[in-house]
C-alpha atoms as a PDB file:
ATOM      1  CA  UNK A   1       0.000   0.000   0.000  1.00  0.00           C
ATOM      2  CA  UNK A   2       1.073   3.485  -0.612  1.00  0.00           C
ATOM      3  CA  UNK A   3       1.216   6.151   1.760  1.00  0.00           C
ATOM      4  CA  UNK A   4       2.311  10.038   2.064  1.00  0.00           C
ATOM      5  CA  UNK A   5       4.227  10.587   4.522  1.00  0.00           C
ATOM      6  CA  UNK A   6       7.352  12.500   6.021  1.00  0.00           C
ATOM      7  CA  UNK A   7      11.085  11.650   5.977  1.00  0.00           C
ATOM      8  CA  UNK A   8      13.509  13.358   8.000  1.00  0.00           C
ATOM      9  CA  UNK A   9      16.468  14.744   6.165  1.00  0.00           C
ATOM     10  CA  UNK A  10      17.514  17.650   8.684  1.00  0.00           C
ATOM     11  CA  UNK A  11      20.776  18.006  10.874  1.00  0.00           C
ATOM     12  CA  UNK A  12      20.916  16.865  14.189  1.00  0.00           C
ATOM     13  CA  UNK A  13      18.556  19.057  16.516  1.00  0.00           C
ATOM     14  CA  UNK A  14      17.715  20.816  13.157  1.00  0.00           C
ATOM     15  CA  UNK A  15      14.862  19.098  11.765  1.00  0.00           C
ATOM     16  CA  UNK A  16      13.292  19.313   8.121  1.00  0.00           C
ATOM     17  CA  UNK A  17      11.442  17.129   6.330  1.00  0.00           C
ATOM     18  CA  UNK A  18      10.601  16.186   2.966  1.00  0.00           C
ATOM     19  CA  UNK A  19       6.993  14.509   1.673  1.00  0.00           C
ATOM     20  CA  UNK A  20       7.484  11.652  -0.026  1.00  0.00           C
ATOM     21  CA  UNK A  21       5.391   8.591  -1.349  1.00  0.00           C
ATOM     22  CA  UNK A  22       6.804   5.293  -0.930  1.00  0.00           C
ATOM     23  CA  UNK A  23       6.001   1.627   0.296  1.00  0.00           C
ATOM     24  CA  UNK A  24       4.104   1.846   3.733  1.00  0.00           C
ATOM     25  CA  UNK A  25       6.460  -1.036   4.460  1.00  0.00           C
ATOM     26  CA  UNK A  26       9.536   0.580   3.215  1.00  0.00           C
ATOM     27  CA  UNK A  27      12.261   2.708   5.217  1.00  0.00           C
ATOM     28  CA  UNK A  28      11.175   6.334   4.911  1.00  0.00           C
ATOM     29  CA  UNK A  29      14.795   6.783   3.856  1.00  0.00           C
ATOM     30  CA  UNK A  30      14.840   3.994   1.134  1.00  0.00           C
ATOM     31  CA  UNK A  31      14.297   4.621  -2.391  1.00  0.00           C
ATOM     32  CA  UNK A  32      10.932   6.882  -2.733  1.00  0.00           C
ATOM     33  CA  UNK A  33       8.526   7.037  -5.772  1.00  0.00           C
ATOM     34  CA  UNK A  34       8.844  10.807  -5.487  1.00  0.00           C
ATOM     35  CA  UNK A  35       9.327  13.638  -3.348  1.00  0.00           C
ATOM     36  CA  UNK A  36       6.164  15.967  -3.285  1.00  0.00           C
ATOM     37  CA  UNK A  37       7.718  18.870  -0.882  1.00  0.00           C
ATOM     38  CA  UNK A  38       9.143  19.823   2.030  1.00  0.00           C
ATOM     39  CA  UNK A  39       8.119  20.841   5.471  1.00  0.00           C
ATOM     40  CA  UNK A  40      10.474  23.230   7.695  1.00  0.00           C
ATOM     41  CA  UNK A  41       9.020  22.742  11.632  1.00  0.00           C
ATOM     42  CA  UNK A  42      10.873  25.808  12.780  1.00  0.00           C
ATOM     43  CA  UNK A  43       9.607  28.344  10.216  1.00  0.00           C
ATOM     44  CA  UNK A  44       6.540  26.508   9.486  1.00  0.00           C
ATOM     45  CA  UNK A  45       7.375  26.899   6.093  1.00  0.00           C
ATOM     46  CA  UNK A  46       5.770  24.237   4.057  1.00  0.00           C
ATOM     47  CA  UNK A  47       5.902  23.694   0.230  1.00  0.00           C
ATOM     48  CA  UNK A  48       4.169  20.838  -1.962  1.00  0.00           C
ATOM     49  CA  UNK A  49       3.246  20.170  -5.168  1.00  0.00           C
ATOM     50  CA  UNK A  50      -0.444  19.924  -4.788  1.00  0.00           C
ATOM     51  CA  UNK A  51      -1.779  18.486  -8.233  1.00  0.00           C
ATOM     52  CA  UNK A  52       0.293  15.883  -7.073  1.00  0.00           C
ATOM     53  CA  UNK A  53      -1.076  14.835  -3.878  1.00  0.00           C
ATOM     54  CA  UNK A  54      -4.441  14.922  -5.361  1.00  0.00           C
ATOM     55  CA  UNK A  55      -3.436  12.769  -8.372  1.00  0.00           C
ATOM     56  CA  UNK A  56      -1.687  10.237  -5.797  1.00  0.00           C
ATOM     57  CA  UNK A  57      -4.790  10.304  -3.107  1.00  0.00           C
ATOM     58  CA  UNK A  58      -6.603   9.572  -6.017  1.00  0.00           C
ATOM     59  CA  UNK A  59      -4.914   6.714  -7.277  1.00  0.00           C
ATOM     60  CA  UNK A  60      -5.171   4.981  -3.500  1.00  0.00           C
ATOM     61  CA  UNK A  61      -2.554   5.860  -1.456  1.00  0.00           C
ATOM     62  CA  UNK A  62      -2.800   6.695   2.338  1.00  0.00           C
ATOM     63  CA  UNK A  63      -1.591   9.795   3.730  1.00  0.00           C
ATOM     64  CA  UNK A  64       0.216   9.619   7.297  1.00  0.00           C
ATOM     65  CA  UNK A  65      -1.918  11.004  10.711  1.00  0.00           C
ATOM     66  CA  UNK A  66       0.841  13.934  10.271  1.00  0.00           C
ATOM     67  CA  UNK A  67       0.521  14.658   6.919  1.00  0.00           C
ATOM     68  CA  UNK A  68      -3.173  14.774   6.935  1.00  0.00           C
ATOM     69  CA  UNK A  69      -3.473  17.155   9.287  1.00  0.00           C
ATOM     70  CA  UNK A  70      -0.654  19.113   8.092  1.00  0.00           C
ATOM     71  CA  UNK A  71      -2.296  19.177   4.161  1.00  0.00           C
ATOM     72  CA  UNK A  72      -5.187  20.194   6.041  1.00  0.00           C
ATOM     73  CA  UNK A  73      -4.094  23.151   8.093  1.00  0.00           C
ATOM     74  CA  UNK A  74      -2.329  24.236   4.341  1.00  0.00           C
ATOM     75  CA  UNK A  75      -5.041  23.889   2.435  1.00  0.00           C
ATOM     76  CA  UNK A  76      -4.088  21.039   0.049  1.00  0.00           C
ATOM     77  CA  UNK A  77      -6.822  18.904   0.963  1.00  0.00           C
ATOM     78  CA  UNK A  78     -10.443  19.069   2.875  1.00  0.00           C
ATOM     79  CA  UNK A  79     -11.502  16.887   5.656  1.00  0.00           C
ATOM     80  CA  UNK A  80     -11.280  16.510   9.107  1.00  0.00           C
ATOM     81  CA  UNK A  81      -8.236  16.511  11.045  1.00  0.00           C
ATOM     82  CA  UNK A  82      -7.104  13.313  12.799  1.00  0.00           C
ATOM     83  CA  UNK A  83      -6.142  12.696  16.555  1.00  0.00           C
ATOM     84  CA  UNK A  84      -2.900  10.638  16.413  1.00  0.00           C
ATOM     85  CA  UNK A  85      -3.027   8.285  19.833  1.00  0.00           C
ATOM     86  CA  UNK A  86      -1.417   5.594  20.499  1.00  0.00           C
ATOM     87  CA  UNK A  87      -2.866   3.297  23.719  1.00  0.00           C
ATOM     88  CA  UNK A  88      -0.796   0.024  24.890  1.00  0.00           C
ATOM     89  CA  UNK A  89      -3.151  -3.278  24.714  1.00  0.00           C
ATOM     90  CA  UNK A  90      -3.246  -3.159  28.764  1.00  0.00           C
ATOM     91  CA  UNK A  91      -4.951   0.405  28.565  1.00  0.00           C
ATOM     92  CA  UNK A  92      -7.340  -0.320  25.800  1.00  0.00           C
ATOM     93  CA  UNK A  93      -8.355  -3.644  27.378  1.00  0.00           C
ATOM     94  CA  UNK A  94      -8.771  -1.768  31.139  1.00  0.00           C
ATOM     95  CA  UNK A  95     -10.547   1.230  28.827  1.00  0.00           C
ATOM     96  CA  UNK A  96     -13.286  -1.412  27.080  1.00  0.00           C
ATOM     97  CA  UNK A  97     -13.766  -3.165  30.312  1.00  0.00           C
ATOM     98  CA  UNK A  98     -14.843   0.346  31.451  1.00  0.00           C
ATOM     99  CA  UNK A  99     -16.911   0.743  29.172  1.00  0.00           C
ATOM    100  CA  UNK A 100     -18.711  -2.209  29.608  1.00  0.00           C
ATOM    101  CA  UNK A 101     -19.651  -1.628  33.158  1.00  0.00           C
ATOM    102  CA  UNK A 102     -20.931   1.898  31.888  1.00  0.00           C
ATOM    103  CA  UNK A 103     -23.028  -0.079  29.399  1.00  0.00           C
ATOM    104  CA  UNK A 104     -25.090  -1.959  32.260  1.00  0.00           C
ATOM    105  CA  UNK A 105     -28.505   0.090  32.798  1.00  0.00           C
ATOM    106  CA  UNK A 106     -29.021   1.906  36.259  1.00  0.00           C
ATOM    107  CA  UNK A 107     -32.183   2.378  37.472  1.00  0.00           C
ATOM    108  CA  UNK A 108     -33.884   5.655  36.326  1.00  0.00           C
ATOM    109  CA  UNK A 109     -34.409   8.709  38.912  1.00  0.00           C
ATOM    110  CA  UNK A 110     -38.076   8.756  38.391  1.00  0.00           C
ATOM    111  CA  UNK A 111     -38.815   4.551  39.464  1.00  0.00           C
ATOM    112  CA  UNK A 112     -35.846   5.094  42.847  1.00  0.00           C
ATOM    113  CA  UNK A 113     -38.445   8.272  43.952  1.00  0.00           C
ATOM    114  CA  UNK A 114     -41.786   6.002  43.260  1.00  0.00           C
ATOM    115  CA  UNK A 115     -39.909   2.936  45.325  1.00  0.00           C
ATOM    116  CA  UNK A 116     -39.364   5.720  48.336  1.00  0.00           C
ATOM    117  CA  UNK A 117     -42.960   7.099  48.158  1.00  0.00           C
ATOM    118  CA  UNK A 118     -44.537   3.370  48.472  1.00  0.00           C
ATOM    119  CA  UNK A 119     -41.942   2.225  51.200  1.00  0.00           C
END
């Protein structure tokens, strides 16, 4: 599968990044299918060929959580951002097991006041 997606290519503590589309399995710094811009975090400057994004989003491919939101923010592309979370098994299992108890009905306020008024 395809994705869109960024690859680092700054110094160290001097990050910048380039878009690129490659294998989702692939190394981000492996051989890409090309580079479609460039994204400086420090200046915020971003630049990226858009009729290019489109033609690739239309042929299938994926975009990353980052990118998405970032194309977004730009303009490139309409939607809704994406929250980007990542929960370990143990918390998602202890989060649905919440849940769960949540989903069990308690008794309404209206039927606890009519069991008071007959007691």
């Amino acid at each position: 599968m395809l994705t869109i997606r960024l690859s680092r290519i700054g110094k160290r503590k001097q990050p910048f990044y380039r878009l690129i589309i490659s294998e989702k399995s692939r190394d981000p710094q492996a051989r890409v299918l090309e580079i479609l811009g460039s994204y400086n975090p420090f200046t915020k400057e971003f630049t990226a060929k858009a009729d290019r994004i489109t033609y690739w989003l239309g042929q299938g491919a994926k975009t990353s959580v980052t990118v998405n939101n970032l194309l977004i923010d730009k303009g490139v592309i309409k939607g809704e951002k994406i929250r980007a979370v990542r929960i370990s098994k143990k918390r998602q299992e202890a989060k649905q097991a919440a849940e769960a108890k949540k989903e069990t009905p308690a008794p309404a306020p209206a039927e606890k006041k009519e069991e008071a008024k007959t007691a």
